[in-house]
N, C-alpha and C. Protein backbone atom coordinates (compact mmCIF):
# COMPACT_ATOMS: atom_id res chain seq x y z
N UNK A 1 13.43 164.91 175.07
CA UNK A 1 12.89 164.31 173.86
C UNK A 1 13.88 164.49 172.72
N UNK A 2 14.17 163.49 171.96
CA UNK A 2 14.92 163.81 170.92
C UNK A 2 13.80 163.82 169.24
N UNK A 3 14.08 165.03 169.14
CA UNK A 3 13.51 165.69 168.04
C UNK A 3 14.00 165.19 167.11
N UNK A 4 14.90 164.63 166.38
CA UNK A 4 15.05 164.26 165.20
C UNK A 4 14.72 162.44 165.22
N UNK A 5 14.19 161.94 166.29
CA UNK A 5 13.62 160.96 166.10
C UNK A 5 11.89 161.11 166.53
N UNK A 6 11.32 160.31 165.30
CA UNK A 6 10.04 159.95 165.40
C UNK A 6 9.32 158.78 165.77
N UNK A 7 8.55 158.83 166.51
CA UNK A 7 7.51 157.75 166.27
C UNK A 7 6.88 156.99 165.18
N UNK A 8 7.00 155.66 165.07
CA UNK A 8 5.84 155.19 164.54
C UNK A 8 5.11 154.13 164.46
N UNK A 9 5.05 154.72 166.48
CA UNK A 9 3.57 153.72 166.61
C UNK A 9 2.39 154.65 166.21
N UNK A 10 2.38 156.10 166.45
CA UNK A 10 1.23 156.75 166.08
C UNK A 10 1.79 158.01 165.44
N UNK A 11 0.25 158.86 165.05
CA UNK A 11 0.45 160.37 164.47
C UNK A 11 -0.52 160.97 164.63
N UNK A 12 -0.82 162.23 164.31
CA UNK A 12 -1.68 163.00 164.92
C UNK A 12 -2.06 163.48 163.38
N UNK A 13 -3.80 163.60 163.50
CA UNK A 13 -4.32 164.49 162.40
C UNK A 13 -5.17 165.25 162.87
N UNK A 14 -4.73 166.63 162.80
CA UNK A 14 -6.04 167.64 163.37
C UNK A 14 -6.55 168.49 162.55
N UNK A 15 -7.28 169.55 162.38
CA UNK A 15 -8.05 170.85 161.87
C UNK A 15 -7.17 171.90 162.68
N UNK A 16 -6.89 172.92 161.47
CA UNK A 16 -6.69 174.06 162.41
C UNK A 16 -6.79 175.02 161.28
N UNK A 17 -7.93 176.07 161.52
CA UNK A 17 -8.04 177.07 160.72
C UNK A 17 -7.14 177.74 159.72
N UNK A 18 -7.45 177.66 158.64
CA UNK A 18 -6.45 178.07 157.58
C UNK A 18 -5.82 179.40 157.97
N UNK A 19 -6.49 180.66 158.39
CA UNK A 19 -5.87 181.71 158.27
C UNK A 19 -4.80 181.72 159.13
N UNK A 20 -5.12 180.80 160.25
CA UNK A 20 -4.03 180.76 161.66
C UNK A 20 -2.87 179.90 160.95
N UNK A 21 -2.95 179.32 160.19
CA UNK A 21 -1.40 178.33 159.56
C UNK A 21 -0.97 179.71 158.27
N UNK A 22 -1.89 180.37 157.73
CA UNK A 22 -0.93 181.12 156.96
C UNK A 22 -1.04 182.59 157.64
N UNK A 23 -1.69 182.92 159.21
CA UNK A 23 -1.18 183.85 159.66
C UNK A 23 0.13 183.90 160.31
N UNK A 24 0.18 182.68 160.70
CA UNK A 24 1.70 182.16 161.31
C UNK A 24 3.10 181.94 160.32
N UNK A 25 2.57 181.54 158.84
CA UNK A 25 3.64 181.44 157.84
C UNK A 25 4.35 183.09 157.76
N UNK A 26 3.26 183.38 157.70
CA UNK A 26 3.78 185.05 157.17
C UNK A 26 4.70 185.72 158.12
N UNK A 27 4.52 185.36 159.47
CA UNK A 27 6.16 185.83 160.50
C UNK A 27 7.09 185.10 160.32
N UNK A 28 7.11 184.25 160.00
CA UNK A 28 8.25 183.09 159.68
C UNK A 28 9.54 183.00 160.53
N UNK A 29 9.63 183.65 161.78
CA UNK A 29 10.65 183.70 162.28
C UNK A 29 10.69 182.84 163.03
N UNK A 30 9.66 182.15 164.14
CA UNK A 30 9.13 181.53 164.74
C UNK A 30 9.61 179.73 164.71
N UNK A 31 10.37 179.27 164.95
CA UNK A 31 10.53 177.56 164.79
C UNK A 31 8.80 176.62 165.19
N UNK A 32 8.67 177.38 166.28
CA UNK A 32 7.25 176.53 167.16
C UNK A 32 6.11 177.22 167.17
N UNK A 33 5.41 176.76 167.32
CA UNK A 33 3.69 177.38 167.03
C UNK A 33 2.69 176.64 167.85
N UNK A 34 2.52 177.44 168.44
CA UNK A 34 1.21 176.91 169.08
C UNK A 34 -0.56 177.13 169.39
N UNK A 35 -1.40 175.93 168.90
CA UNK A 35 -2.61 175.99 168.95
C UNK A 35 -3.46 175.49 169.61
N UNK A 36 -4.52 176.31 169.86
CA UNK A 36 -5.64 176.41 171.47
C UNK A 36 -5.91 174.85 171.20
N UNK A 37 -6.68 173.92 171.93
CA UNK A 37 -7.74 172.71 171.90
C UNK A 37 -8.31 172.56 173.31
N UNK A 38 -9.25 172.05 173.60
CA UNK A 38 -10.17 171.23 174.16
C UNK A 38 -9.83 169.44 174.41
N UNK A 39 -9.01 169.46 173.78
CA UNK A 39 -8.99 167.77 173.25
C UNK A 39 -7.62 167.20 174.12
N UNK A 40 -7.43 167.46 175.08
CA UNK A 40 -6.42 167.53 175.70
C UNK A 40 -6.04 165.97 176.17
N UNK A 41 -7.46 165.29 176.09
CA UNK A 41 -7.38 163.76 176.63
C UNK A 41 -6.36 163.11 175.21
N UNK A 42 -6.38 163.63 174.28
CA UNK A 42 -5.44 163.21 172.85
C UNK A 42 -3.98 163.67 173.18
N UNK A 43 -3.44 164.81 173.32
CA UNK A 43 -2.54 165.12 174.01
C UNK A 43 -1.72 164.05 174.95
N UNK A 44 -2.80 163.77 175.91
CA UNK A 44 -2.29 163.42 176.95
C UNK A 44 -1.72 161.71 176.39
N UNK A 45 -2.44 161.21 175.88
CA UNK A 45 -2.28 160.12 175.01
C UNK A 45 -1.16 159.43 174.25
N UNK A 46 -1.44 160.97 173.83
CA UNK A 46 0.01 161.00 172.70
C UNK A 46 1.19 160.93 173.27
N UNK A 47 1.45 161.72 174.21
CA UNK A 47 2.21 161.96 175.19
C UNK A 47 3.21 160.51 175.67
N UNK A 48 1.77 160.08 175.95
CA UNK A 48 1.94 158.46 176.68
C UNK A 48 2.69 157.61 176.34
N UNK A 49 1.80 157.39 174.62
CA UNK A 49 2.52 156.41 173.88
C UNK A 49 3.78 156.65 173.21
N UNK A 50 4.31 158.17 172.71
CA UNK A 50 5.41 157.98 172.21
C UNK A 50 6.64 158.15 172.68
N UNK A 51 6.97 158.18 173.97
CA UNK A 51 8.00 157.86 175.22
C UNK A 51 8.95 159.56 175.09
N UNK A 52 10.46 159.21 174.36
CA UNK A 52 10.83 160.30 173.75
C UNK A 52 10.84 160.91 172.75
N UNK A 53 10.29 160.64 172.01
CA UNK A 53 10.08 160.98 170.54
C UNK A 53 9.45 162.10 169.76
N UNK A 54 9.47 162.14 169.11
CA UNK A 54 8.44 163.40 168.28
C UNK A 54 7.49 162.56 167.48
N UNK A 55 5.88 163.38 167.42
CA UNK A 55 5.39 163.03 167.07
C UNK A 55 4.51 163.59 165.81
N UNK A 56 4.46 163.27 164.75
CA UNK A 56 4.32 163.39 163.27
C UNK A 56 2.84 164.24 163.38
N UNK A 57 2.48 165.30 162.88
CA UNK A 57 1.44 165.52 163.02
C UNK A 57 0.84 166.44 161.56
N UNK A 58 -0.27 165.63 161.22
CA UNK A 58 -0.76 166.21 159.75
C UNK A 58 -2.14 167.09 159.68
N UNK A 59 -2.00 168.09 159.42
CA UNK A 59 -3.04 169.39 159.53
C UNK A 59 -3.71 169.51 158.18
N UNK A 60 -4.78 169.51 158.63
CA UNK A 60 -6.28 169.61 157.55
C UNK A 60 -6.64 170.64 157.79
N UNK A 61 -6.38 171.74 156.82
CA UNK A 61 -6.98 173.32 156.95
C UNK A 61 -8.30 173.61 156.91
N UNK A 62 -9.00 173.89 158.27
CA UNK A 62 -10.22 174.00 158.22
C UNK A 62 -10.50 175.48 157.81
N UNK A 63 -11.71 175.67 157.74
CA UNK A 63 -12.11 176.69 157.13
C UNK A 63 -11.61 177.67 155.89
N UNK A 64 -10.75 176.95 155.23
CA UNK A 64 -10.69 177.30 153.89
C UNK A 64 -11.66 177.63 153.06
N UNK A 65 -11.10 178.50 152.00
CA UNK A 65 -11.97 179.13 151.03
C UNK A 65 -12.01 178.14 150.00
N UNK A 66 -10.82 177.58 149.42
CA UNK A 66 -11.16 176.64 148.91
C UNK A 66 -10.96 175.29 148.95
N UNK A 67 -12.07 174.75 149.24
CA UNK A 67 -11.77 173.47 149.99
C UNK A 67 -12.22 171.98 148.86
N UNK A 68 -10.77 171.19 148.53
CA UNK A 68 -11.99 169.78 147.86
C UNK A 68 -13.04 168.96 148.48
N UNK A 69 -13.77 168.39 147.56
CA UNK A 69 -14.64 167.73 147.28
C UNK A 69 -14.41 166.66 148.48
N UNK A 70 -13.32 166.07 148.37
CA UNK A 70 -12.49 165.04 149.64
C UNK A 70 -11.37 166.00 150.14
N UNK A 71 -11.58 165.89 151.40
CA UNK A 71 -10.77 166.04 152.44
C UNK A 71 -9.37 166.21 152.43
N UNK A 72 -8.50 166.75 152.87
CA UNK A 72 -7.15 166.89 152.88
C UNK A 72 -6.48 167.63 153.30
N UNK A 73 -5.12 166.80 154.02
CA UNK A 73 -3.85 167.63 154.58
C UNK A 73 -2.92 167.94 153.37
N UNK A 74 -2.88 169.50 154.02
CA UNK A 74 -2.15 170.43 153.51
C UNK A 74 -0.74 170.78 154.09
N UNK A 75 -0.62 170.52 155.91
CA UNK A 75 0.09 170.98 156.47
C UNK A 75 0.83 169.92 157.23
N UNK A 76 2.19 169.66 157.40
CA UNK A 76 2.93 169.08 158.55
C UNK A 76 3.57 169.63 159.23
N UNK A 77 3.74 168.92 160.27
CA UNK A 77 5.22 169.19 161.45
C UNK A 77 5.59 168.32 162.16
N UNK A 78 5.66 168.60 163.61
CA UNK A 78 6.24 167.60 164.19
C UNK A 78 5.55 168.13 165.80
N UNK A 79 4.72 167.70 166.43
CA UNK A 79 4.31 167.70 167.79
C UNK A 79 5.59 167.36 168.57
N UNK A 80 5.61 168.22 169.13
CA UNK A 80 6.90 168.60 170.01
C UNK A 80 6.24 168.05 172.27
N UNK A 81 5.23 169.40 172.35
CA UNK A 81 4.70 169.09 173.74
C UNK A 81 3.30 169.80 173.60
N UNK A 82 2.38 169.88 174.93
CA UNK A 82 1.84 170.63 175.19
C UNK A 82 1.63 171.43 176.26
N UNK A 83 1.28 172.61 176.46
CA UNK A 83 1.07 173.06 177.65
C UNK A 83 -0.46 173.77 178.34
N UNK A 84 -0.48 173.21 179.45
CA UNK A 84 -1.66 173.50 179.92
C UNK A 84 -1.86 175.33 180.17
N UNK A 85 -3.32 175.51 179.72
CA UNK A 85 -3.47 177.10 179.46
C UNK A 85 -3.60 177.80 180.57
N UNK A 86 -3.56 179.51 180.64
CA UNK A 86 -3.68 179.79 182.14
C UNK A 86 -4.72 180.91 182.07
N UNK A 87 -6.29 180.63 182.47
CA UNK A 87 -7.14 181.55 181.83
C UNK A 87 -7.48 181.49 180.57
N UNK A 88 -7.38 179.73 180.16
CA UNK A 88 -7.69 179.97 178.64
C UNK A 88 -6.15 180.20 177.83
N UNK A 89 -5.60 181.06 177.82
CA UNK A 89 -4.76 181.56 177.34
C UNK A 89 -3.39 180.87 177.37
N UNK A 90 -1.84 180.95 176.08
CA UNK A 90 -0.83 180.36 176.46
C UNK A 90 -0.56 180.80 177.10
N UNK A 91 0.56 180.15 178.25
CA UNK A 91 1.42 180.89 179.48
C UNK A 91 2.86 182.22 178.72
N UNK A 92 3.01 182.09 177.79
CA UNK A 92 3.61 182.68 177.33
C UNK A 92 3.57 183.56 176.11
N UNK A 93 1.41 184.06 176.87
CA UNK A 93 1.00 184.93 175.95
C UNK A 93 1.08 185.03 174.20
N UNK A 94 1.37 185.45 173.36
CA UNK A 94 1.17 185.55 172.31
C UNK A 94 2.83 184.98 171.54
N UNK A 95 3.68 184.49 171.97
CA UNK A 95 4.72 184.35 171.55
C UNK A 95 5.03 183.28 170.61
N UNK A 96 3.40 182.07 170.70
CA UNK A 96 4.27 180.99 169.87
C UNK A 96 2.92 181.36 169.21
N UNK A 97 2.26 182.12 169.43
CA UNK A 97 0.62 181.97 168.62
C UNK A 97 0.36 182.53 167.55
N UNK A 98 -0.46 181.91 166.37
CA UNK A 98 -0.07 182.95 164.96
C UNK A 98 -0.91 183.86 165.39
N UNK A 99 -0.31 185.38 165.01
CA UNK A 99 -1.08 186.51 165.26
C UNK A 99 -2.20 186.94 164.73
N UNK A 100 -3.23 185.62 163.74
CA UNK A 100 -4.63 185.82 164.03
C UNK A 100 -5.19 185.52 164.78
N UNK A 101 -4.71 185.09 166.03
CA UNK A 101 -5.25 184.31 167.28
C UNK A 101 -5.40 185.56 168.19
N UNK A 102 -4.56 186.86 167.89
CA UNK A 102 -4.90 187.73 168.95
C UNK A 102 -6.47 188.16 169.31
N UNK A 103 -7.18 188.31 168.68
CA UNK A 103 -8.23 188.48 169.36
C UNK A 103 -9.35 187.42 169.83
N UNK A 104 -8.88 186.11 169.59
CA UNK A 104 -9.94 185.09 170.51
C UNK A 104 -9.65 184.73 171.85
N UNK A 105 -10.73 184.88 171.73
CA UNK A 105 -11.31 185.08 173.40
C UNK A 105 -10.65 183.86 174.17
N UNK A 106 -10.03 183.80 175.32
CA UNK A 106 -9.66 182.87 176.07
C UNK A 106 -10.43 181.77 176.64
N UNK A 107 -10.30 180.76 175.85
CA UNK A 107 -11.11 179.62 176.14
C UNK A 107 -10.26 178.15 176.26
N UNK A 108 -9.57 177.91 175.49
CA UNK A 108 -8.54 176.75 175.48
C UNK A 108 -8.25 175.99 176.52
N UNK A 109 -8.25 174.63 177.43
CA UNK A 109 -7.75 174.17 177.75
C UNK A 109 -5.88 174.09 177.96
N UNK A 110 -5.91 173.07 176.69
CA UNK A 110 -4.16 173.20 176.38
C UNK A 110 -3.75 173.92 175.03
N UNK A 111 -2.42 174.29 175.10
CA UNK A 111 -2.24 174.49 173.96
C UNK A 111 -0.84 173.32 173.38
N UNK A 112 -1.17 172.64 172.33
CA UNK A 112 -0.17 171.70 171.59
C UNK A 112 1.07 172.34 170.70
N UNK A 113 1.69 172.03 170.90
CA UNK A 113 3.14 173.04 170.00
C UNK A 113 3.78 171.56 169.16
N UNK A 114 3.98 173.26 168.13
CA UNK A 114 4.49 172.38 166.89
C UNK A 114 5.70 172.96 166.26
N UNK A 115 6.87 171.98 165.98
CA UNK A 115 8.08 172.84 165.19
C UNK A 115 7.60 172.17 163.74
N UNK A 116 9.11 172.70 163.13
CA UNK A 116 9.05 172.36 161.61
C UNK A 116 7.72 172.37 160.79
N UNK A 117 6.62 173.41 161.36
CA UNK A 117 5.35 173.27 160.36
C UNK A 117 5.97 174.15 159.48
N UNK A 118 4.98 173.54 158.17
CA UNK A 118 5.27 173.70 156.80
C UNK A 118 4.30 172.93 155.63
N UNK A 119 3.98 173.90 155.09
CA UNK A 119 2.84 173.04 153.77
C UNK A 119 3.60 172.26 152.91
N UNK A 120 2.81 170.95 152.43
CA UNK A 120 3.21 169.79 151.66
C UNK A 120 3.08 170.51 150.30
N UNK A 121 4.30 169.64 149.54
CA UNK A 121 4.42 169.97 148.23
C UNK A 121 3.20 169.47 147.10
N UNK A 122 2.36 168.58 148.25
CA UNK A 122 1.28 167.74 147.32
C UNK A 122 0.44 167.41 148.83
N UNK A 123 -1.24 167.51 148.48
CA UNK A 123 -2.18 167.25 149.60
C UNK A 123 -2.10 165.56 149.88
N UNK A 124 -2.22 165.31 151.01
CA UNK A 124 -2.57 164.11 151.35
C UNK A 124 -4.02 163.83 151.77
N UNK A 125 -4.82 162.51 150.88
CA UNK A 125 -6.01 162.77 151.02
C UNK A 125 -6.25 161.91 151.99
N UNK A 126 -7.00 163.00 153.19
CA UNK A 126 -7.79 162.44 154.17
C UNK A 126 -7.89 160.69 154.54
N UNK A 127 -8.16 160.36 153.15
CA UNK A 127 -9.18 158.62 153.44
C UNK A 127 -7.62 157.59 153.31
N UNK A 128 -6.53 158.27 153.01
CA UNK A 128 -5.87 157.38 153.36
C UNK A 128 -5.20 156.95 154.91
N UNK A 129 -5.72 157.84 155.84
CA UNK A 129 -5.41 157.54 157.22
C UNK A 129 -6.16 156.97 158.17
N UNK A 130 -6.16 156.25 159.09
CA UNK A 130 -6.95 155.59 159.19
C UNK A 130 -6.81 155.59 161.03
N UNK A 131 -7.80 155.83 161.41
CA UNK A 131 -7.82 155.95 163.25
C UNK A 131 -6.67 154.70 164.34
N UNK A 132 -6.09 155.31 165.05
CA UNK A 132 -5.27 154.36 165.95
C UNK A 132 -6.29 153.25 165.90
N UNK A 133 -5.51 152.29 166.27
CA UNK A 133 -6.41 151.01 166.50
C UNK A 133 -7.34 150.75 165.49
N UNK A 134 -7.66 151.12 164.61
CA UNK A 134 -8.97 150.94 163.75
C UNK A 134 -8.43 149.98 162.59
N UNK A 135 -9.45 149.41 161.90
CA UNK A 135 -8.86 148.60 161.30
C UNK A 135 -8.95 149.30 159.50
N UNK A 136 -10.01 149.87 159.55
CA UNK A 136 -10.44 150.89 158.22
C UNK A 136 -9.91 152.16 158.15
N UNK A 137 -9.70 152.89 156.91
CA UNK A 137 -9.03 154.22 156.67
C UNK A 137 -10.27 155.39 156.70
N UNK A 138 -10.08 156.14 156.89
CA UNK A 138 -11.65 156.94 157.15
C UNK A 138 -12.14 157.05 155.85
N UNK A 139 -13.41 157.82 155.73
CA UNK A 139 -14.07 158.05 154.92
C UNK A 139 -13.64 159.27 153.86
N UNK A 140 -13.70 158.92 152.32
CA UNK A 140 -13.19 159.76 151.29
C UNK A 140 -13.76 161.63 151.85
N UNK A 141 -14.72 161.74 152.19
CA UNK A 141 -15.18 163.30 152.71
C UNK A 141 -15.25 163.10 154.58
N UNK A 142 -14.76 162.63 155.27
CA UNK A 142 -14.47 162.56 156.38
C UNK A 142 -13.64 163.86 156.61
N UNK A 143 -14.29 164.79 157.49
CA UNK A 143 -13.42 166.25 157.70
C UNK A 143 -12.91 166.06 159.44
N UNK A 144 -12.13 166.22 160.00
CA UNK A 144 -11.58 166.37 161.69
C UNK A 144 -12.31 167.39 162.14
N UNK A 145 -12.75 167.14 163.31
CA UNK A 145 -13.86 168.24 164.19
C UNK A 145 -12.61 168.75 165.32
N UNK A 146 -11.57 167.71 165.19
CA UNK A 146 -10.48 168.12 166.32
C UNK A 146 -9.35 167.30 165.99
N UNK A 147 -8.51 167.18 167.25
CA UNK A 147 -7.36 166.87 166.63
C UNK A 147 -7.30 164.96 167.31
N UNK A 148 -6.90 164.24 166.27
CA UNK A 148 -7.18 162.81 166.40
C UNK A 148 -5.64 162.06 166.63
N UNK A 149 -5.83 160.90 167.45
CA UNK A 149 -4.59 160.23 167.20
C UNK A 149 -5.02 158.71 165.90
N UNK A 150 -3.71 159.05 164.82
CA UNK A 150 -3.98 158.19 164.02
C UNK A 150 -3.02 157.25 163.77
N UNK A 151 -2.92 155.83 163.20
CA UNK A 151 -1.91 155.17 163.02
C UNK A 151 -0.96 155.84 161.84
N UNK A 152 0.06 155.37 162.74
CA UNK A 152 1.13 156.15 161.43
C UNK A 152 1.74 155.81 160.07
N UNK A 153 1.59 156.57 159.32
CA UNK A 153 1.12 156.10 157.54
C UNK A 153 2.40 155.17 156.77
């Protein structure tokens, strides 16, 4: 895959718990990061459509303390791959995982890896993205329950 080229037939917008994006900032040594999902049929998708490429991916910090009124990404990177879990768990144990992840319980399917994450200098609000294929931008308080493939902005 060549990493310094992107896609843009699609992009990815998911949720991923705030403390896990700034438990992971705080080691900072780390290029790649990787987080648990269920949603693996998106993955696989993604996968599909963007041949060699990297794929753009914009993170909506869930469970924040303080959260607006409307919706919004806080976080980018770049979806790199994923890898299927073993027991729930990454195959390479705790190494790409932010270390508030150590104590949840092994449940995960895959886990999706990400380089170059990093918080935006300014939020991007939610309602301007709008679902692959869809013809409308989502809804102004529309929050991600998981991680979505979206057309790319």
């Amino acid at each position: 895959m060549d990493k310094t080229e992107t896609t843009r037939q699609l992009a990815i917008l998911a949720p991923v718990p705030e403390e896990h994006l700034l438990s992971w900032r705080k080691e900072g040594e780390q290029t790649k990061v990787a987080f648990g999902s269920m949603a693996f049929e998106v993955f696989r998708q993604a996968d599909e459509l963007r041949g060699d490429k990297a794929v753009e991916v914009f993170i909506y910090a869930s469970l924040a303390e303080n959260r607006p009124l409307n919706s919004e990404v806080t976080w980018h990177g770049l979806y790199v791959s994923h890898v299927q879990s073993r027991g729930g768990r990454h195959p390479q144990g705790m190494k790409y995982r932010p270390p508030s992840t150590a104590s949840e319980k092994p449940r995960w399917a895959i886990f999706w890896e990400v380089e170059e994450l990093q918080p935006l200098s300014s939020p991007i609000a939610i309602a301007s993205f709008k679902g692959l294929g869809k013809k409308s931008n989502y809804p102004p308080r529309f929050t991600p329950e998981e991680p979505l493939l979206i057309a790319y902005p």
